[in-house]
C-alpha atoms as a PDB file:
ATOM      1  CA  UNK A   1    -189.866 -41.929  44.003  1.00  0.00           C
ATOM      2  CA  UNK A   2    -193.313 -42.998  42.442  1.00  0.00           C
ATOM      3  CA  UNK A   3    -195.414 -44.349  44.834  1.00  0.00           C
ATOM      4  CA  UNK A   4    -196.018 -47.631  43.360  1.00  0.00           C
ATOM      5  CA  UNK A   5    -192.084 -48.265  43.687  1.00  0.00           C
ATOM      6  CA  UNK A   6    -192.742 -47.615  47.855  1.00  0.00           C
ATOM      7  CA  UNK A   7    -193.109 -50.849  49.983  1.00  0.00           C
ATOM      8  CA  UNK A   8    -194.390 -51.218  53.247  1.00  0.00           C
ATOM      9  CA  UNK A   9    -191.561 -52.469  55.683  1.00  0.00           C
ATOM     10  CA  UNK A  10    -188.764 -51.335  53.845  1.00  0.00           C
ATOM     11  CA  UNK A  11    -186.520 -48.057  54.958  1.00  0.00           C
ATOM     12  CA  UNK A  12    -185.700 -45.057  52.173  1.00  0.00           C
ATOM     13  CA  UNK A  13    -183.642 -42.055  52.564  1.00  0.00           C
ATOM     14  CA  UNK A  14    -185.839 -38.640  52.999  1.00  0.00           C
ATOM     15  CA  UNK A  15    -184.493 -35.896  51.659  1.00  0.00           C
ATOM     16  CA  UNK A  16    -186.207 -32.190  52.462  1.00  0.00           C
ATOM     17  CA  UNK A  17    -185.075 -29.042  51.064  1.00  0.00           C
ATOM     18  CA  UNK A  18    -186.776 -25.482  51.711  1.00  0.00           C
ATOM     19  CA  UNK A  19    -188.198 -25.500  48.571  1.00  0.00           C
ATOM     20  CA  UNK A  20    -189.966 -28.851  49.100  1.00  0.00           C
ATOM     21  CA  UNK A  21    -192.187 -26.369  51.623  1.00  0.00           C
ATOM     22  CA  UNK A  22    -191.617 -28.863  54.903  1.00  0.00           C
ATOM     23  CA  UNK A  23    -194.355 -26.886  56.825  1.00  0.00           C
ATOM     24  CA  UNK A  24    -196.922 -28.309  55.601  1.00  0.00           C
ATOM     25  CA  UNK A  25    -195.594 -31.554  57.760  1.00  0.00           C
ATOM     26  CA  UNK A  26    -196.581 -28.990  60.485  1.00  0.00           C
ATOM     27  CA  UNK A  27    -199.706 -30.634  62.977  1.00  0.00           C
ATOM     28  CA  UNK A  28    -200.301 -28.308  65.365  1.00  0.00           C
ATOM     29  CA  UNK A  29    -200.980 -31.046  67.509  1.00  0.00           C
ATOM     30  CA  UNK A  30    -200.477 -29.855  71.548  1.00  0.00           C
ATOM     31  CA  UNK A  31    -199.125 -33.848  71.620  1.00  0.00           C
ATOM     32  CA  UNK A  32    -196.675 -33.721  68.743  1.00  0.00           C
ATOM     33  CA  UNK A  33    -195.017 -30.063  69.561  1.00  0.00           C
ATOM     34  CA  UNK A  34    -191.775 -31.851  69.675  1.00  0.00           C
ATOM     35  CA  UNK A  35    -192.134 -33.146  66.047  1.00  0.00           C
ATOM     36  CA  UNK A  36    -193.289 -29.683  64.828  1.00  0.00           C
ATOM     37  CA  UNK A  37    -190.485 -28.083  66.163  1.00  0.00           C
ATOM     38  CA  UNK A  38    -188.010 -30.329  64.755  1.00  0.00           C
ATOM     39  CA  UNK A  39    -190.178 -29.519  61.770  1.00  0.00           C
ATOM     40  CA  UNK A  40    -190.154 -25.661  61.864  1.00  0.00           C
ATOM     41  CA  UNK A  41    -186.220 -25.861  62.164  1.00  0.00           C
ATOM     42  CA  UNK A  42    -185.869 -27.457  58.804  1.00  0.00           C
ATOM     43  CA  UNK A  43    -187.348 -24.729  57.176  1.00  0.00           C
ATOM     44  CA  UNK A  44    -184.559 -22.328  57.754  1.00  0.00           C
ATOM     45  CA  UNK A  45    -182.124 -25.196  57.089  1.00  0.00           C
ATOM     46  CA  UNK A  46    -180.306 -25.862  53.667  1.00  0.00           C
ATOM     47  CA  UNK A  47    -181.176 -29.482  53.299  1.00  0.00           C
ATOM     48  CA  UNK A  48    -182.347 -31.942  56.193  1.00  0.00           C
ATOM     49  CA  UNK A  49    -181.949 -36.210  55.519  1.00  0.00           C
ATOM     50  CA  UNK A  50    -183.168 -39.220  57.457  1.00  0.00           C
ATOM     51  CA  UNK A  51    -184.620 -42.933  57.144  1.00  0.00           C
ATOM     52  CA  UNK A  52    -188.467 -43.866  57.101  1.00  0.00           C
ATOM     53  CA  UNK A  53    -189.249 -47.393  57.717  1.00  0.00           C
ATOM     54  CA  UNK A  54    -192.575 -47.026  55.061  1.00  0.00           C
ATOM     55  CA  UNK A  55    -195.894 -48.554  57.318  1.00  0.00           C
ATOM     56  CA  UNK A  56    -198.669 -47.387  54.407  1.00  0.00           C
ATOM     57  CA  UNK A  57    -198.483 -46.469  51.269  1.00  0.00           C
ATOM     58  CA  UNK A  58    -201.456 -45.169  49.275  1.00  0.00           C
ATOM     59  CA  UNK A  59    -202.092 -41.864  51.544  1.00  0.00           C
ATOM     60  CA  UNK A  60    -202.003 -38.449  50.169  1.00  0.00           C
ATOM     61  CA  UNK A  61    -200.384 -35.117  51.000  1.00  0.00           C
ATOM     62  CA  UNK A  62    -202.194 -32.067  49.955  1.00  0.00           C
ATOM     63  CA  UNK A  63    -202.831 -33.345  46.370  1.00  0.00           C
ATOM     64  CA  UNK A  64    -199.843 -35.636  45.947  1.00  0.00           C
ATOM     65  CA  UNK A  65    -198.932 -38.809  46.523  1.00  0.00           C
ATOM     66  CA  UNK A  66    -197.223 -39.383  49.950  1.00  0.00           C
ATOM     67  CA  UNK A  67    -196.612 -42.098  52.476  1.00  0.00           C
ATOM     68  CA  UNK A  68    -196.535 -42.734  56.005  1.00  0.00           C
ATOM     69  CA  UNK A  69    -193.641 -43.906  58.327  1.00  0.00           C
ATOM     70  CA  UNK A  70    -191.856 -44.055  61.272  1.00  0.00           C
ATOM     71  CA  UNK A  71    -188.634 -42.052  61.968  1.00  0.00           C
ATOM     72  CA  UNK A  72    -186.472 -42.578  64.932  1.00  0.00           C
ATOM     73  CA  UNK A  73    -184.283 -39.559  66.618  1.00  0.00           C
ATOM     74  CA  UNK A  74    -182.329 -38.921  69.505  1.00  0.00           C
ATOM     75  CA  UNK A  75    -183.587 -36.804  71.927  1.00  0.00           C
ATOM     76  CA  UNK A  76    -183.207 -35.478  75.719  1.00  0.00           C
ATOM     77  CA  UNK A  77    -186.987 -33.955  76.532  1.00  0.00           C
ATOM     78  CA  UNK A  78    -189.143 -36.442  78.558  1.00  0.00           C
ATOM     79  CA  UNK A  79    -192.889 -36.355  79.648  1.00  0.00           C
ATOM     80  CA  UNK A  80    -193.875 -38.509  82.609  1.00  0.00           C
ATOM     81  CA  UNK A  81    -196.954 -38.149  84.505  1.00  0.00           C
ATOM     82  CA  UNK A  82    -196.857 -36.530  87.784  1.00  0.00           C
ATOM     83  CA  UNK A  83    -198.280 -38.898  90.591  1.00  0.00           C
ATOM     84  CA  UNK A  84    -201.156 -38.220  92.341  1.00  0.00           C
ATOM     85  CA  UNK A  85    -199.075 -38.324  95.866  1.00  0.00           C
ATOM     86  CA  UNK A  86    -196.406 -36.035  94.160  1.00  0.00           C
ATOM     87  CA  UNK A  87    -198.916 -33.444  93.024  1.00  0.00           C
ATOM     88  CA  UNK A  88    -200.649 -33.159  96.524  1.00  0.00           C
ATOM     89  CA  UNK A  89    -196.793 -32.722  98.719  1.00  0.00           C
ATOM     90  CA  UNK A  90    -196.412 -29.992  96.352  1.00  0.00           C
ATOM     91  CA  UNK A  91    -199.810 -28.505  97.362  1.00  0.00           C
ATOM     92  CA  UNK A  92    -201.596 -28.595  94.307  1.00  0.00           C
ATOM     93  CA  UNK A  93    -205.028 -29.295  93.547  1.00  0.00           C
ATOM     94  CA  UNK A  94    -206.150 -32.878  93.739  1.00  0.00           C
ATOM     95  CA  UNK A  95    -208.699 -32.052  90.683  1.00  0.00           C
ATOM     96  CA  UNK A  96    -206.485 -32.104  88.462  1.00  0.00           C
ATOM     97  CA  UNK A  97    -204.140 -34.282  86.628  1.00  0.00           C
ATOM     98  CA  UNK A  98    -200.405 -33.122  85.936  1.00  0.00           C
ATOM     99  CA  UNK A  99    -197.601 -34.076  83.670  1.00  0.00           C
ATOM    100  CA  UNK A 100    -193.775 -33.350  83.892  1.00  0.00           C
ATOM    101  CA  UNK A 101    -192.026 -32.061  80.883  1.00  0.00           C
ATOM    102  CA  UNK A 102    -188.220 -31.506  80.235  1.00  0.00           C
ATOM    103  CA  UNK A 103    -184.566 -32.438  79.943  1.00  0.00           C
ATOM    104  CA  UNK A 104    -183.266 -35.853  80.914  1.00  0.00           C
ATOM    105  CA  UNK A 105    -180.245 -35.426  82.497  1.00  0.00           C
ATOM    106  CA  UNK A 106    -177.918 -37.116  84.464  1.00  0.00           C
ATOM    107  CA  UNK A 107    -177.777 -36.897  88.183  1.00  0.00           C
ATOM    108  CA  UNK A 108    -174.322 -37.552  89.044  1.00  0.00           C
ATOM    109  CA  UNK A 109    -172.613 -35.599  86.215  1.00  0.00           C
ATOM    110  CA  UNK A 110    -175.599 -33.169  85.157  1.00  0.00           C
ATOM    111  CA  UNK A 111    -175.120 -33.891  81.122  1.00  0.00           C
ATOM    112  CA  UNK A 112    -177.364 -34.387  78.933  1.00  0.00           C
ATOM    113  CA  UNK A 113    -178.783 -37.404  78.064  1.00  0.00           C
ATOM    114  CA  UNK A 114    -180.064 -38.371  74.253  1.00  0.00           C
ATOM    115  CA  UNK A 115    -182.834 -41.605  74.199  1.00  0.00           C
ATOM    116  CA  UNK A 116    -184.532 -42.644  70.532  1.00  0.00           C
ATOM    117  CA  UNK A 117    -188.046 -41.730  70.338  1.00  0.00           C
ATOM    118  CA  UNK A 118    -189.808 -42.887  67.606  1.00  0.00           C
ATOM    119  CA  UNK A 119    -192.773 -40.194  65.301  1.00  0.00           C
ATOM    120  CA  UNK A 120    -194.837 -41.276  62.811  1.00  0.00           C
ATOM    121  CA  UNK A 121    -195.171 -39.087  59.847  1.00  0.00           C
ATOM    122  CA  UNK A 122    -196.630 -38.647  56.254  1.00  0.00           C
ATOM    123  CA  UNK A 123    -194.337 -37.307  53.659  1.00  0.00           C
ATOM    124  CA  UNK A 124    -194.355 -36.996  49.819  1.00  0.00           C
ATOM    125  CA  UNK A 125    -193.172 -39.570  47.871  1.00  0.00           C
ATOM    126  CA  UNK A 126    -191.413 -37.279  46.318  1.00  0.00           C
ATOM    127  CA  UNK A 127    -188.965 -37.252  48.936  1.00  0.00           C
ATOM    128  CA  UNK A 128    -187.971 -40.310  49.481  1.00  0.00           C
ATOM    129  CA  UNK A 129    -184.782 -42.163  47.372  1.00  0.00           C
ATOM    130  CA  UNK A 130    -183.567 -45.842  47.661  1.00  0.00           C
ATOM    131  CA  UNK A 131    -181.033 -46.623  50.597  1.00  0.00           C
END
């Protein structure tokens, strides 16, 4: 799409191929691993699709025009922090605080459990096409 055809508020269809280079979506950032490895796994994929609800327009990408959204996807890893009281029955050091990564599951029938979690990202405008 051209970016003055993007509105703010409104949901398009993102469409990512290899050859539309998705790492450079890529942060590196130690609090958005989970979104870079989604990330990482569409670049051995043939073709990857999902909706943006658009939140600002105008932004750039490298050199191109892009835009920035949020996506919603299911997932099953949870962070929670560790409580102080927690942390010291399990002997660790009080000079410190902890956090508690991993799988949500379900304690009677030990499934899985998928929750939406919502990620904010930039894409090219490029990408996107009408719903």
């Amino acid at each position: 799409m051209r970016p003055h055809d993007v509105e703010v508020g409104q949901t398009y269809r993102v469409r990512v191929t290899p050859q539309d280079n998705p790492a450079q979506l890529l942060t590196g950032d130690p609090q958005r691993t989970e979104l870079d490895l989604v990330v990482f796994t569409w670049l051995n994929d043939a073709e990857n699709e999902f909706d943006l609800t658009i939140t600002a327009t105008g932004q750039t990408l490298g050199y191109e025009p892009a835009v920035t959204g949020i996506w919603v996807s299911e997932t099953s890893r949870v962070t929670t922090p560790l409580p102080p009281e927690a942390a010291e029955r399990l002997g660790l050091p009080q000079t410190v605080n902890y956090i508690v990564e991993g799988v949500l599951k379900d304690a009677v029938t030990g499934k899985i459990v998928s929750r939406p979690t919502d990620h904010t990202l930039t894409v090219p405008c490029r990408w996107l096409r009408p719903l």
